[in-house]
Protein backbone atom coordinates (compact mmCIF):
# COMPACT_ATOMS: atom_id res chain seq x y z
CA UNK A 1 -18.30 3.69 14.62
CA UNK A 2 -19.32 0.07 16.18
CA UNK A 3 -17.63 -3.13 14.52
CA UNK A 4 -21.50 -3.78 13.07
CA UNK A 5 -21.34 -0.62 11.18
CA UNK A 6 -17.62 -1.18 10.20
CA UNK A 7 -19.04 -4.46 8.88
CA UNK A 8 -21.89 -2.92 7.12
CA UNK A 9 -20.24 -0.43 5.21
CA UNK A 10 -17.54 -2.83 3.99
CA UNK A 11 -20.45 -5.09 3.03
CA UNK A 12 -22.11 -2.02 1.09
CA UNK A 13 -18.64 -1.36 -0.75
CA UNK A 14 -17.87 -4.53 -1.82
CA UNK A 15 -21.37 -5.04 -3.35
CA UNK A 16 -20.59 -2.05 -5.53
CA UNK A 17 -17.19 -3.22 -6.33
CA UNK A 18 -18.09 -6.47 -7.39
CA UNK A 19 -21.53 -5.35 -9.26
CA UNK A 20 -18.98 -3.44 -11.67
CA UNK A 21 -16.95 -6.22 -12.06
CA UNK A 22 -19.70 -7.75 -13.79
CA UNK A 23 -21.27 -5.62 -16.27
CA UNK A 24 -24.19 -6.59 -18.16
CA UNK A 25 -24.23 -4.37 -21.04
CA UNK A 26 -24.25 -5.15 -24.23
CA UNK A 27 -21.92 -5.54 -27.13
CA UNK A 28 -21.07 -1.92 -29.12
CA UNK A 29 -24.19 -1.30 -31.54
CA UNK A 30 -23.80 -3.37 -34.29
CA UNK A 31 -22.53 -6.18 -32.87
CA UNK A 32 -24.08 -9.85 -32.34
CA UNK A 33 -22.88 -12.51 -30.53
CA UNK A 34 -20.48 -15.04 -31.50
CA UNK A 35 -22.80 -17.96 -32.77
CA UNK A 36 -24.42 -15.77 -35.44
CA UNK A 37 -23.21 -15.67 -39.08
CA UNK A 38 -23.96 -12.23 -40.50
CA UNK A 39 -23.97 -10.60 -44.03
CA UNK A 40 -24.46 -6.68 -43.60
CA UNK A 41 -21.96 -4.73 -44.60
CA UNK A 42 -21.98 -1.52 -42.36
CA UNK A 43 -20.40 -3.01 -39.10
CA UNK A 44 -17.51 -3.94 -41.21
CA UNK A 45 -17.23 -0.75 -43.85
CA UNK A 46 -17.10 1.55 -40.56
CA UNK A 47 -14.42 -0.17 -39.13
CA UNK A 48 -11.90 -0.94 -42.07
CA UNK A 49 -12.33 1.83 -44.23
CA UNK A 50 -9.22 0.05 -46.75
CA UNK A 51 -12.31 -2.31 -47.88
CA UNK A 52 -14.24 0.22 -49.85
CA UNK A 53 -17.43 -1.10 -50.93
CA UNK A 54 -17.69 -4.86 -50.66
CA UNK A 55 -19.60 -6.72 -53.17
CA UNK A 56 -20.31 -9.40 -50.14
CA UNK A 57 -19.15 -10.84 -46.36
CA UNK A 58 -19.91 -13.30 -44.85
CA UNK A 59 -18.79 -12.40 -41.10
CA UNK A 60 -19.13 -13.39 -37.31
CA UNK A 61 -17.92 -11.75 -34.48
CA UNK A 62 -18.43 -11.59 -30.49
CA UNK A 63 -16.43 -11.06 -27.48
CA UNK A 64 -13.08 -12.93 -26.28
CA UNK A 65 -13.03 -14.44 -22.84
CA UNK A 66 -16.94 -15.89 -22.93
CA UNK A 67 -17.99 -19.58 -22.26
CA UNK A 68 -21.02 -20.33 -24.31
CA UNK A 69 -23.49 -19.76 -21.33
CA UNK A 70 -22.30 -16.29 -21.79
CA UNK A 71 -20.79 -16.07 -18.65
CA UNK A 72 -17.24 -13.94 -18.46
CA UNK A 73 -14.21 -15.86 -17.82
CA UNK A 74 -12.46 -12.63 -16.79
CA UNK A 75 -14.27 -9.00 -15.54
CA UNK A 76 -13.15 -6.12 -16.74
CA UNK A 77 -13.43 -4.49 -20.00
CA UNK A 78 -14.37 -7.16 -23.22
CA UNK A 79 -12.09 -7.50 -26.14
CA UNK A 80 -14.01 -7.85 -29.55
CA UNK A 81 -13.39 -10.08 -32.43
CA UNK A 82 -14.41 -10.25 -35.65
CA UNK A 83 -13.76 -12.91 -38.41
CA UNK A 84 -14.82 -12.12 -42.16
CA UNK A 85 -14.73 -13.22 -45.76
CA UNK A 86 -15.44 -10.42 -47.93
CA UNK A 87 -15.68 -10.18 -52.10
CA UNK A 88 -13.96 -7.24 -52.87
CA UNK A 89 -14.58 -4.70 -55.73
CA UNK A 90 -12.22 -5.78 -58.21
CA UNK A 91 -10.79 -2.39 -57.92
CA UNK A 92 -10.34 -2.43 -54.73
CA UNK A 93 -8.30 -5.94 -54.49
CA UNK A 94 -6.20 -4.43 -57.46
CA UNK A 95 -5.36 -1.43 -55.36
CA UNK A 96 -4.92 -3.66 -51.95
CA UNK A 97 -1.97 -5.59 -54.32
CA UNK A 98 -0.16 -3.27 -55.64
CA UNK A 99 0.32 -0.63 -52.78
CA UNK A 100 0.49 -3.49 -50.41
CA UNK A 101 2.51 -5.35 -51.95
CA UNK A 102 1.46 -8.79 -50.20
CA UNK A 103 3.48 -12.08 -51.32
CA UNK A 104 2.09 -15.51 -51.55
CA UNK A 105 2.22 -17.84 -48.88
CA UNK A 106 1.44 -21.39 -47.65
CA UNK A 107 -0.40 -20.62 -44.68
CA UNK A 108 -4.46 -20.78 -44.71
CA UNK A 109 -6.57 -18.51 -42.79
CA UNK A 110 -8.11 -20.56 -39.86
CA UNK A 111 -11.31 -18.85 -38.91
CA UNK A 112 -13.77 -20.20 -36.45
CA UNK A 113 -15.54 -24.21 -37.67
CA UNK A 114 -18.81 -21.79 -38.84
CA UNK A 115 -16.96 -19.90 -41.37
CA UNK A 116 -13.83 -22.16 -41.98
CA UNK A 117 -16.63 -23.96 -44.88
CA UNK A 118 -16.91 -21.13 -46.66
CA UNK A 119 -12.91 -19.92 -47.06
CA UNK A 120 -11.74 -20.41 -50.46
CA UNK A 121 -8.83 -22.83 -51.42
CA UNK A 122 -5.61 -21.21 -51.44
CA UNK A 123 -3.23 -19.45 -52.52
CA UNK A 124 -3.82 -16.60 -50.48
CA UNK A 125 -0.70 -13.68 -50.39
CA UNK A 126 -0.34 -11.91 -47.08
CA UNK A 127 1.92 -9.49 -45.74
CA UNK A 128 2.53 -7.04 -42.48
CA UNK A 129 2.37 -3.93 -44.61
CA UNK A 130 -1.62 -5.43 -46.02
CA UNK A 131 -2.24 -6.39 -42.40
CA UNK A 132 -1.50 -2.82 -41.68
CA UNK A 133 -3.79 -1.31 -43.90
CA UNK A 134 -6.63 -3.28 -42.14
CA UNK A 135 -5.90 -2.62 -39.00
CA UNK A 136 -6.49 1.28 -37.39
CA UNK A 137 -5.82 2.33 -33.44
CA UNK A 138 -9.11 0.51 -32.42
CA UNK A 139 -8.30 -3.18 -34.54
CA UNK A 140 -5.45 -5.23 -35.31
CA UNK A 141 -6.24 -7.64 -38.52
CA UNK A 142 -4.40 -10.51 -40.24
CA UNK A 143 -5.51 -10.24 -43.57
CA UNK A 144 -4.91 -12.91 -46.16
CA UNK A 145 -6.13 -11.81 -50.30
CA UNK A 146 -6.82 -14.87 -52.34
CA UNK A 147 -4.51 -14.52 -55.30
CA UNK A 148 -7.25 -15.66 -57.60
CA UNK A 149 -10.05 -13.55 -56.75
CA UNK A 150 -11.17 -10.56 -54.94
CA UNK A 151 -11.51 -12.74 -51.95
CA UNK A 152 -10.13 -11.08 -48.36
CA UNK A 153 -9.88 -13.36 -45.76
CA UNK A 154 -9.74 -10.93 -42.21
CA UNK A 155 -9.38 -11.61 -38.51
CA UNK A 156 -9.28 -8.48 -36.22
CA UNK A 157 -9.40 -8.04 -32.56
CA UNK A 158 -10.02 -4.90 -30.78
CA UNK A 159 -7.11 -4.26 -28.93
């Protein structure tokens, strides 16, 4: 083979190599980008089952590692995120507190500025066992239950 042809081909393979370095597909179905506050129900009942039924949510989610042109800040495969503040079924925040067990704590959830507004005033209880519940072999959640409502205050990563 001549050193042109050498050339060529190496050109031709790194094309390839960097074209899947930077994938433009989109987001799992169901998902929205980060700057979007969204209310449905569905992406979040499919992926924490301990929820039940929700009453409400108000949720955003989107992908770690983007700068708000969009733009990657590292190729490869995208980690998720999603933030939420669901009303429970009273039921079902009964039933999170007394197999969970979670005990009350100072600490506030700190979701993104969008949702932060809308996160009830404390006292929230929290716990690794309730943070287990919420999270499955696809997402790991921090889960804070206001102790006066039916409140759940979740953020989850896919890791």
């Amino acid at each position: 083979m001549t050193p042109q042809r050498v050339v060529a081909a190496i050109l031709v393979c790194l094309t390839f190599v960097v074209s899947a370095c930077n994938p433009t597909g989109d987001a799992p179905s169901g998902d929205a980008t980060s700057d979007q506050i969204r209310h449905d129900l569905e992406p979040l009942t499919k992926r924490f089952p301990a929820i039940g039924h929700p009453i409400s949510a108000t949720w955003m989610g989107g992908t770690l590692g983007v700068q708000p042109d969009g733009r990657a800040t590292v190729p490869g495969p995208s980690d998720y995120w999603i933030e939420a503040i669901i009303e429970l079924e009273p039921a079902t925040a009964d039933a999170l507190r007394s197999k969970y067990v979670p005990t009350a704590t100072a600490e506030a959830p700190e979701l993104t500025e969008k949702l932060q507004k809308d996160v009830p005033g404390g006292p929230f209880l929290t716990g690794p066992a309730l943070d287990t519940a919420l999270s499955n072999d696809d997402w790991r959640s921090t889960a804070y239950l206001h102790s006066g409502s039916n409140t759940l205050v979740m953020r989850s990563v896919d890791d």
